[in-house]
N, C-alpha and C. Protein backbone atom coordinates (compact mmCIF):
# COMPACT_ATOMS: atom_id res chain seq x y z
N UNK A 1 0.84 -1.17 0.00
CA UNK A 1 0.00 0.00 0.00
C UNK A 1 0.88 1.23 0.00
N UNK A 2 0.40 2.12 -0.99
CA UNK A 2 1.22 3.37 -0.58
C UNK A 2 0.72 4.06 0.27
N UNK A 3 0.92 5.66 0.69
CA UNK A 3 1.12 6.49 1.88
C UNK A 3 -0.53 6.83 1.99
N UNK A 4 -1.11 6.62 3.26
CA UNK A 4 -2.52 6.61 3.55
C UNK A 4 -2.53 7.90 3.47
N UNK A 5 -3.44 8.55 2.92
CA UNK A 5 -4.22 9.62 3.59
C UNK A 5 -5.58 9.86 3.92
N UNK A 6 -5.64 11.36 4.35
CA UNK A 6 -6.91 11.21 4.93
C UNK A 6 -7.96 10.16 4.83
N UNK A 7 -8.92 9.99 6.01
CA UNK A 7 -9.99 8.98 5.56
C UNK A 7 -8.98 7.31 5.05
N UNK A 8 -8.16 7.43 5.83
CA UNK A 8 -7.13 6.01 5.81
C UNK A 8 -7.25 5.50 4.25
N UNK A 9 -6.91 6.55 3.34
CA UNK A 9 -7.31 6.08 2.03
C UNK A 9 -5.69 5.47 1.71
N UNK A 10 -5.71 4.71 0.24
CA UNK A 10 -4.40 4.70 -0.06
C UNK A 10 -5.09 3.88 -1.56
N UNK A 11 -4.34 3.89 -2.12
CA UNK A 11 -4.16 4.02 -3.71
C UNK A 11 -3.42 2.13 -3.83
N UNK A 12 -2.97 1.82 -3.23
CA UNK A 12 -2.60 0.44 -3.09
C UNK A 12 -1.93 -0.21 -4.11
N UNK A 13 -0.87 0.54 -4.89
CA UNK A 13 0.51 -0.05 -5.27
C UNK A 13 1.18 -0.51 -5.26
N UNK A 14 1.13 -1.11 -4.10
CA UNK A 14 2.33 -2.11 -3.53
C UNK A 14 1.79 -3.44 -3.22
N UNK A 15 0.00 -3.25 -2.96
CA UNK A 15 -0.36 -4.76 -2.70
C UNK A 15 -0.88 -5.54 -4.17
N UNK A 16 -1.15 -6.71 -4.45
CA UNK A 16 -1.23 -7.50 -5.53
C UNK A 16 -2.78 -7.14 -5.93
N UNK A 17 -3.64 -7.48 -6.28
CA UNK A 17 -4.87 -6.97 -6.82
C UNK A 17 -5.24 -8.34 -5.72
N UNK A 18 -4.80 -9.72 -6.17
CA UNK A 18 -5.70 -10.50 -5.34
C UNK A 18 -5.12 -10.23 -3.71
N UNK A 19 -4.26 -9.60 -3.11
CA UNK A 19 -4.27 -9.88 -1.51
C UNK A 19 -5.52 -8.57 -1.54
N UNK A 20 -5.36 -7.21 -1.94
CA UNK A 20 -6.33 -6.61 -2.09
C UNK A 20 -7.75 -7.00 -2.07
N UNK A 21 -8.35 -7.71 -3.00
CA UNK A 21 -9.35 -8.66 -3.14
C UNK A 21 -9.87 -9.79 -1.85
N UNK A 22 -8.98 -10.34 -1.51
CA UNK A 22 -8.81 -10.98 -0.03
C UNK A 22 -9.35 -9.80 1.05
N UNK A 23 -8.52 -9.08 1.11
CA UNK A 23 -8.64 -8.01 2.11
C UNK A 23 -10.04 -7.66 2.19
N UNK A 24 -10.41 -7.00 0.77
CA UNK A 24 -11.96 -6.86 0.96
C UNK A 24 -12.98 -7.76 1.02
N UNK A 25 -13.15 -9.01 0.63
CA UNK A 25 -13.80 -10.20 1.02
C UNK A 25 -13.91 -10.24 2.72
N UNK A 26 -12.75 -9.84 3.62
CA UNK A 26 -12.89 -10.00 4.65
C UNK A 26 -13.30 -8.70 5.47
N UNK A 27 -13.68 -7.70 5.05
CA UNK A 27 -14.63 -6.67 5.56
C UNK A 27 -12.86 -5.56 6.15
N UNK A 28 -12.08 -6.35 5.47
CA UNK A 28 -10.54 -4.85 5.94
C UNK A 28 -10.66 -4.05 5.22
N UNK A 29 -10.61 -3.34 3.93
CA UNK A 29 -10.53 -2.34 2.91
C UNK A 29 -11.60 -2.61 2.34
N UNK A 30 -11.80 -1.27 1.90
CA UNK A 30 -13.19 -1.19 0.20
C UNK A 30 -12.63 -0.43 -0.44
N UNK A 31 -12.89 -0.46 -2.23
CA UNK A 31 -12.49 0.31 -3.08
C UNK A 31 -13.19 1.60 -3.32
N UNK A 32 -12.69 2.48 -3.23
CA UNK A 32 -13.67 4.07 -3.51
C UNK A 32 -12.75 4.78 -5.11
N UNK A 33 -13.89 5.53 -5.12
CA UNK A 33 -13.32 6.68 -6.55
C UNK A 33 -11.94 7.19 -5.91
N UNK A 34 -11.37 7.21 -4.82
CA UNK A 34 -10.19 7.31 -4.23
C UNK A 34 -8.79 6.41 -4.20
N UNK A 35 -9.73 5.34 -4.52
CA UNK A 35 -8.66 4.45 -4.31
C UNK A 35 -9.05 3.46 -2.98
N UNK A 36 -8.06 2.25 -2.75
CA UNK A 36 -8.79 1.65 -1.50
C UNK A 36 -8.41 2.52 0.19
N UNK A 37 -9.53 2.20 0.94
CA UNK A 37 -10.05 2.32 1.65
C UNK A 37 -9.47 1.19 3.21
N UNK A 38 -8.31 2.07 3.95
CA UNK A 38 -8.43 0.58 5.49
C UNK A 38 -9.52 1.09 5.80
N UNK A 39 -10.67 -0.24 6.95
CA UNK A 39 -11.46 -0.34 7.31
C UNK A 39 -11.15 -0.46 8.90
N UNK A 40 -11.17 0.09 10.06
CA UNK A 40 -10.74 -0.13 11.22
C UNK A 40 -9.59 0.27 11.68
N UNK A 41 -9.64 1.65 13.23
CA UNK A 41 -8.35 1.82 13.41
C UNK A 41 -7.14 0.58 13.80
N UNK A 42 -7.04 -0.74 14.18
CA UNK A 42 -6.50 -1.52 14.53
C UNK A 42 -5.63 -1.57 13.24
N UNK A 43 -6.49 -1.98 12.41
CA UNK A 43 -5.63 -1.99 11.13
C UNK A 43 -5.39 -0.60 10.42
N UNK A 44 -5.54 0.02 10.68
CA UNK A 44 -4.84 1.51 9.96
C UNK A 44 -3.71 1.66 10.86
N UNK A 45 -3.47 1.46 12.32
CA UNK A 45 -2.27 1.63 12.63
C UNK A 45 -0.99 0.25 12.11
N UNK A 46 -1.92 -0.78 11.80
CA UNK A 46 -0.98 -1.26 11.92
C UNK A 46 -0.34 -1.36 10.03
N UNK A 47 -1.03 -0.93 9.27
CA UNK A 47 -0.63 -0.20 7.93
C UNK A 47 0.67 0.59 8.41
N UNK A 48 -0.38 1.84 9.05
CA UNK A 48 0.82 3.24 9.55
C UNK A 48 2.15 2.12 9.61
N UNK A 49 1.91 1.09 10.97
CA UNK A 49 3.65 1.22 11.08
C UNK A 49 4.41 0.42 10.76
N UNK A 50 3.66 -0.64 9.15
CA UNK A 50 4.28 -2.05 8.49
C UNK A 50 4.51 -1.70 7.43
N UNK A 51 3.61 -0.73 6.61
CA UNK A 51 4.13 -0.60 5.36
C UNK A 51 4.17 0.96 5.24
N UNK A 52 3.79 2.05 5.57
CA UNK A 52 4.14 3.31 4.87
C UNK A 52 5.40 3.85 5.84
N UNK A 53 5.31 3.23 6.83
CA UNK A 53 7.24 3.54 7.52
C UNK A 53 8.10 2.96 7.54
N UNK A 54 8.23 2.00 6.65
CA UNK A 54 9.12 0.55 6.98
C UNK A 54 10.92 1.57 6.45
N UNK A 55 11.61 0.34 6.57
CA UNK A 55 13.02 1.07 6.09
C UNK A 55 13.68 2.16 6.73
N UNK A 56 13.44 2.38 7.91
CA UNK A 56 14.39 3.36 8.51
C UNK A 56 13.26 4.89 8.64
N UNK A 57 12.43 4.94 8.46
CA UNK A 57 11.36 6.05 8.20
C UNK A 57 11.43 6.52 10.11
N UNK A 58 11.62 7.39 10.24
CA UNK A 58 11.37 7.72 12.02
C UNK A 58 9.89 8.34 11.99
N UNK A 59 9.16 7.61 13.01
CA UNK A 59 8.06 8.33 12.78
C UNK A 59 7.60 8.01 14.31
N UNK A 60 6.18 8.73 14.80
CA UNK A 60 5.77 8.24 16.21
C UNK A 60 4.36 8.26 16.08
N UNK A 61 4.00 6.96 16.43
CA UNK A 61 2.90 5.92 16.54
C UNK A 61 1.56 7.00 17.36
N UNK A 62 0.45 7.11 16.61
CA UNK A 62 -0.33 8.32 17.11
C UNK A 62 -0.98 7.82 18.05
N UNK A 63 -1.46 6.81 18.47
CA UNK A 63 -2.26 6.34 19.90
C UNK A 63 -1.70 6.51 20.89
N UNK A 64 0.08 6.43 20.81
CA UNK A 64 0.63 6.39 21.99
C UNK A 64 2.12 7.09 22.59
N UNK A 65 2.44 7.51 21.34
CA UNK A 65 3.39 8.52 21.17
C UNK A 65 4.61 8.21 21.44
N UNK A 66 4.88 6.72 20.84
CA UNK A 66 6.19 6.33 21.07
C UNK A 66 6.84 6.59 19.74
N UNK A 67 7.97 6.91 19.77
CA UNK A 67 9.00 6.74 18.54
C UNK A 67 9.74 5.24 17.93
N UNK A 68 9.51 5.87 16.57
CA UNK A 68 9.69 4.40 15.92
C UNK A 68 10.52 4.90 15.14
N UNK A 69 11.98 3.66 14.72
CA UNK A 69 12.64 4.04 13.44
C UNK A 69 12.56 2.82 12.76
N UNK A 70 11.94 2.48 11.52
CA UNK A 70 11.25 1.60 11.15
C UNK A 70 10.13 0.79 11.75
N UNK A 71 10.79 -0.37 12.18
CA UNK A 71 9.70 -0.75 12.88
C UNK A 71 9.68 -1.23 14.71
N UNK A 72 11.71 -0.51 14.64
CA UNK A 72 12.27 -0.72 15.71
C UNK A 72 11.61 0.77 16.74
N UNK A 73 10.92 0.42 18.15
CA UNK A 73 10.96 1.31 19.28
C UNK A 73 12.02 2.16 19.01
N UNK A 74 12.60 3.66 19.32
CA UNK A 74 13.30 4.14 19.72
C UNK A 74 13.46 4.09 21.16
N UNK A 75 14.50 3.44 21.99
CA UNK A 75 14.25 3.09 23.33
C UNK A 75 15.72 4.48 24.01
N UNK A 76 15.70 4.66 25.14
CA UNK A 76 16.90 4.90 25.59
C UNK A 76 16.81 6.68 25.60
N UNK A 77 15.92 7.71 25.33
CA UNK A 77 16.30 8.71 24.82
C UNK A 77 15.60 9.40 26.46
N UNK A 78 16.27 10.42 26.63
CA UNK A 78 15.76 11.33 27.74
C UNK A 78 14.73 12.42 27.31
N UNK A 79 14.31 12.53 28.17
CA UNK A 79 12.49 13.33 28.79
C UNK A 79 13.08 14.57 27.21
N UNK A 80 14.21 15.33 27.33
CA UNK A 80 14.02 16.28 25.98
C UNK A 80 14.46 16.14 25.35
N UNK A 81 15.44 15.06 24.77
CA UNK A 81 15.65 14.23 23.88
C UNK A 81 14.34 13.61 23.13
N UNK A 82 13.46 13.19 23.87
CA UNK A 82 12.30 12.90 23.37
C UNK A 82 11.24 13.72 22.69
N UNK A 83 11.80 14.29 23.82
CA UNK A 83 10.55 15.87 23.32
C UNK A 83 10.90 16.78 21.80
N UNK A 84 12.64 16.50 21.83
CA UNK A 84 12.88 17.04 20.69
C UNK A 84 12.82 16.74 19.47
N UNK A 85 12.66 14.73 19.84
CA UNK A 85 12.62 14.37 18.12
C UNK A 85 10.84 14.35 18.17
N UNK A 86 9.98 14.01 19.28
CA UNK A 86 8.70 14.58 18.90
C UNK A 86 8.18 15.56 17.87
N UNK A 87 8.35 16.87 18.47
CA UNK A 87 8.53 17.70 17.82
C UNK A 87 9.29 17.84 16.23
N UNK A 88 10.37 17.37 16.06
CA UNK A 88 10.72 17.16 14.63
C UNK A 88 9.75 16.08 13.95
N UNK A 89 9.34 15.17 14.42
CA UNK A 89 8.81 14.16 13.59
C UNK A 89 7.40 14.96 13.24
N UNK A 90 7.00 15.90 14.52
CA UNK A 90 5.67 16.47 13.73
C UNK A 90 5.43 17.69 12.86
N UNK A 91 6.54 18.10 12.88
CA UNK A 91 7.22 19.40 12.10
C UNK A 91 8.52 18.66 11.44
N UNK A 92 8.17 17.87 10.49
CA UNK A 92 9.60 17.82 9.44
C UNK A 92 9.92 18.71 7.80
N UNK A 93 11.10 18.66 7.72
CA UNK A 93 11.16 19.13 6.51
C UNK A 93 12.16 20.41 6.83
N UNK A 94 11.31 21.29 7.83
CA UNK A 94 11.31 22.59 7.81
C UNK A 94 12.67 23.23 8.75
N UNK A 95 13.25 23.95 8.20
CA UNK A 95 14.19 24.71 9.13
C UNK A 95 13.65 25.25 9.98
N UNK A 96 14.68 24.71 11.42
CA UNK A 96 13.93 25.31 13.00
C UNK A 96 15.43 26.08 13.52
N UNK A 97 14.51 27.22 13.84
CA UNK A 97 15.70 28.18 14.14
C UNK A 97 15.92 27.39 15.90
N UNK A 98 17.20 27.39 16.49
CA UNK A 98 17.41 27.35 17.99
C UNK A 98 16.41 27.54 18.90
N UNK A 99 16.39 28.81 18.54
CA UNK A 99 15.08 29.50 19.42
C UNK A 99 13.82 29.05 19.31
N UNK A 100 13.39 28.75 18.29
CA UNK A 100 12.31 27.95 17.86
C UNK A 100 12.26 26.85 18.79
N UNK A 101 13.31 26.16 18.55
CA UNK A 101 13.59 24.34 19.03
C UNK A 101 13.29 24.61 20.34
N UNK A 102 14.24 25.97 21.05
CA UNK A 102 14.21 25.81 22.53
C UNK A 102 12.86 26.38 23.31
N UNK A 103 12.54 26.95 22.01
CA UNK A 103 10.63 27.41 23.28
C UNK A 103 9.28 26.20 22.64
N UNK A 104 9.63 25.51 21.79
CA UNK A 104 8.89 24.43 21.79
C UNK A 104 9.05 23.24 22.73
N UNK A 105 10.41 22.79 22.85
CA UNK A 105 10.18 21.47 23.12
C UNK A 105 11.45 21.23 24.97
N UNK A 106 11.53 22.99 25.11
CA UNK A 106 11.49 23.01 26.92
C UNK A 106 10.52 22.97 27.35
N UNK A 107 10.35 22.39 28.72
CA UNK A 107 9.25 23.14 29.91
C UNK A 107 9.01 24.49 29.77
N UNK A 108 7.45 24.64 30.02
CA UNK A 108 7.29 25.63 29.20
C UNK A 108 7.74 26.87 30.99
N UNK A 109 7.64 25.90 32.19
CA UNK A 109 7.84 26.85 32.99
C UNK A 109 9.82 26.99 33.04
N UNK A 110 10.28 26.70 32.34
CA UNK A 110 11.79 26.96 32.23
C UNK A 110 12.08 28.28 31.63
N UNK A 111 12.92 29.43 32.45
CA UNK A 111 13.36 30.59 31.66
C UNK A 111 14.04 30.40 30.28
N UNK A 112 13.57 30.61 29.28
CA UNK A 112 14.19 29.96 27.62
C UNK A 112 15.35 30.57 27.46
N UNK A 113 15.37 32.15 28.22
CA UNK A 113 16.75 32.66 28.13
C UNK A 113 17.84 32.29 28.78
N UNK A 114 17.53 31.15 30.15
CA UNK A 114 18.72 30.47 30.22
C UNK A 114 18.96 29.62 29.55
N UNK A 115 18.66 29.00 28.63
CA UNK A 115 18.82 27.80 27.95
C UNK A 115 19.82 28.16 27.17
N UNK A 116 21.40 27.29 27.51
CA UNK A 116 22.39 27.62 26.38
C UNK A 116 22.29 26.65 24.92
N UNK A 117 23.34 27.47 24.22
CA UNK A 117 23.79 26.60 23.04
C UNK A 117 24.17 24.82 23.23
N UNK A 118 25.05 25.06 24.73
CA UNK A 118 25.43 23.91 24.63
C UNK A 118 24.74 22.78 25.25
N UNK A 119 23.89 23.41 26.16
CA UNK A 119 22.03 22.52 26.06
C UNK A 119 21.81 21.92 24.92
N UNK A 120 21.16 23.03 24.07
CA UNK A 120 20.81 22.37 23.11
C UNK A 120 21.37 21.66 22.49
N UNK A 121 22.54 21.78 21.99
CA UNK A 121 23.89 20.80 21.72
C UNK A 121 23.79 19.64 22.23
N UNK A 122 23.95 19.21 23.51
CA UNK A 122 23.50 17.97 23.99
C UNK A 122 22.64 17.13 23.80
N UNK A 123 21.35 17.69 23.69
CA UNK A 123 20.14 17.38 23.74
C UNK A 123 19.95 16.69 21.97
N UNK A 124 20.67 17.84 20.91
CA UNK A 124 20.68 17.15 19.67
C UNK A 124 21.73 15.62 19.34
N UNK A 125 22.81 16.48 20.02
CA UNK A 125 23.56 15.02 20.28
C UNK A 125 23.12 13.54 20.88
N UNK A 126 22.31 13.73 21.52
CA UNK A 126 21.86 12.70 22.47
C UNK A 126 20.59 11.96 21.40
N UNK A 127 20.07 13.10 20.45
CA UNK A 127 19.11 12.12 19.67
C UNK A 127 19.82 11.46 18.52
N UNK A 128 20.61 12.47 17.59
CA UNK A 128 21.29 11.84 16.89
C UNK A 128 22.38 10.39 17.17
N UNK A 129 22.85 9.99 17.99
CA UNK A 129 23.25 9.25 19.05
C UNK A 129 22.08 8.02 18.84
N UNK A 130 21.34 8.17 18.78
CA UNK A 130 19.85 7.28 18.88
C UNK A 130 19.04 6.70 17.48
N UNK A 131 19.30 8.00 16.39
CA UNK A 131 18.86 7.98 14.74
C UNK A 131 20.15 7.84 14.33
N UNK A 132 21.09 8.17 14.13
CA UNK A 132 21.76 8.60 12.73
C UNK A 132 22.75 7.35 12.57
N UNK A 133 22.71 6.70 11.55
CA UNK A 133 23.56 5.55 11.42
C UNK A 133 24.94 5.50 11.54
N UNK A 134 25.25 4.23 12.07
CA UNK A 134 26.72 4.43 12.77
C UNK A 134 28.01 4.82 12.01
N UNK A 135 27.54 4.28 11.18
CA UNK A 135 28.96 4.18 9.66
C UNK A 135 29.00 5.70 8.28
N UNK A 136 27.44 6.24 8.88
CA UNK A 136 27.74 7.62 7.91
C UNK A 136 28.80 8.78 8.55
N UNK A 137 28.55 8.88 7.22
CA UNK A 137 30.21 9.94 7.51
C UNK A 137 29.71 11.32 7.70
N UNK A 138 28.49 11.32 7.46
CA UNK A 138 27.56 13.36 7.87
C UNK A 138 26.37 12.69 8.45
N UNK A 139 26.02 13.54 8.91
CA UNK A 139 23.89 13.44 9.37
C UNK A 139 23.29 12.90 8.10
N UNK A 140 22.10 12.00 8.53
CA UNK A 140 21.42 11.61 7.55
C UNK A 140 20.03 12.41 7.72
N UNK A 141 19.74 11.78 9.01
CA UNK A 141 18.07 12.12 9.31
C UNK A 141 18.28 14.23 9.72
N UNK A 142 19.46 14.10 10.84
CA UNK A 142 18.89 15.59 11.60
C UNK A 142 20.49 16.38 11.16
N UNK A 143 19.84 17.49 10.40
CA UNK A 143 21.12 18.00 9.64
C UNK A 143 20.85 20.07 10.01
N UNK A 144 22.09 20.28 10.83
CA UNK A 144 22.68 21.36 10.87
C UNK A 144 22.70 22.61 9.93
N UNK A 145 21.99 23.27 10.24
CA UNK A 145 22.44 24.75 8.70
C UNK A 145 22.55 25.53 9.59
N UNK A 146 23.72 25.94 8.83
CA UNK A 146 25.04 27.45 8.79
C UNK A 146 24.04 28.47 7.74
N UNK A 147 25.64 29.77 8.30
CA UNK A 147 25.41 30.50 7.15
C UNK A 147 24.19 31.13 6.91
N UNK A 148 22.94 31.17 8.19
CA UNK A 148 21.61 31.57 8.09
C UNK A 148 21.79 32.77 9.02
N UNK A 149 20.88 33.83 9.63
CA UNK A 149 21.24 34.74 10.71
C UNK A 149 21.37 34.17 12.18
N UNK A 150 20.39 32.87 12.62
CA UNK A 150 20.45 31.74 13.80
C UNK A 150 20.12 30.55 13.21
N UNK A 151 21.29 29.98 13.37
CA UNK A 151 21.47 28.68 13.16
C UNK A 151 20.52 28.00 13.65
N UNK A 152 20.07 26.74 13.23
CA UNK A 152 19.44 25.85 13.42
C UNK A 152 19.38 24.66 12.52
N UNK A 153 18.05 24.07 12.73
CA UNK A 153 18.35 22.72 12.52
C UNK A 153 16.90 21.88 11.43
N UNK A 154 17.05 20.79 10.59
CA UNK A 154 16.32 20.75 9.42
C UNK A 154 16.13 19.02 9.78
N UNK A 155 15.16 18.66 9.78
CA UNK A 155 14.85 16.91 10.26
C UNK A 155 14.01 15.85 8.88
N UNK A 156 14.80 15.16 8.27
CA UNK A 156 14.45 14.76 7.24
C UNK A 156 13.71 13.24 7.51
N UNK A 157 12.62 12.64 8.18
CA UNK A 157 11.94 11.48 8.39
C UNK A 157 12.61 10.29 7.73
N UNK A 158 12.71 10.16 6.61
CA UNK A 158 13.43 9.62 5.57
C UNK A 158 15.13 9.22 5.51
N UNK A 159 14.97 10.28 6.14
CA UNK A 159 16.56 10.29 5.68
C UNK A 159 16.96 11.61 4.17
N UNK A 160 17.68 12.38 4.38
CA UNK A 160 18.17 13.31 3.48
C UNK A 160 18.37 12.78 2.41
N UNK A 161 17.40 13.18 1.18
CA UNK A 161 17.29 12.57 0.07
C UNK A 161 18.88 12.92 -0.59
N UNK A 162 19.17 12.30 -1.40
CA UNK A 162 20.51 11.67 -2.06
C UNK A 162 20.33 12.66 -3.51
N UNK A 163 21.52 13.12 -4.21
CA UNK A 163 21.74 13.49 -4.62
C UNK A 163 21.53 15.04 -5.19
């Protein structure tokens, strides 16, 4: 199946016409002018986290808000370590200035103006530490930009497309 959207729709490219066919015989999917149709949140999550995240995709499971990188738990990460790849996984793509990062995903009763660089530093370190594969030679998933007026930081789900 490809990437569900709204109304757990998906266009279903990846499954065979007969498991498709199966599927709907058994009351899981129906076909719409959309394309097919999951039938039941049980099985729409478990779509979400078998086939449209498989391969290294970081994403976090919406019933319960755990982090996943594929289909592996992200285990091991601290209270804003967590909070920080939260936050990226629900805001990806987009350049987050420091300041940004640090009044989203501190306590919100924490003075933001004490919060140093090298906080945050840690805190990115400590996730990357957790995502970024052992043997690359740069960031894959959570990548650094310079050269802007405040630096910050750009989170690619995927992984930083290639070429």
């Amino acid at each position: 199946m490809a990437e569900l959207q709204d109304g757990h729709q998906t266009n279903g490219d990846k499954l065979s016409p007969k498991v498709l066919q199966q599927l709907r015989s058994r009351g899981l999917c129906e076909e719409g002018e959309d394309g097919w149709q999951v039938k039941g949140w049980l099985l729409h999550d478990f779509v979400q986290t078998a086939v449209k995240r498989g391969l290294g995709r970081i994403w976090q499971r919406e019933l319960t808000g755990e982090l996943f990188q594929g289909n592996q738990r992200i285990e091991g990460l601290r209270p804003l370590e967590e909070a920080l790849l939260a936050f990226l996984v629900n805001h990806p793509y987009k350049f987050h200035t420091k300041s940004e990062i640090i009044r989203h995903v501190w306590p919100k009763e924490t003075h933001i103006e004490g919060v140093t660089d090298d906080s945050l530093y840690q805190i990115i370190g400590g996730v990357r530490q957790r995502i970024e594969p052992k043997t690359a030679e740069s960031h894959v998933y959570l990548l650094t930009k310079r050269g802007v007026e405040e630096g910050g930081y750009q989170f690619f789900p995927e992984g930083y497309p290639a070429g």
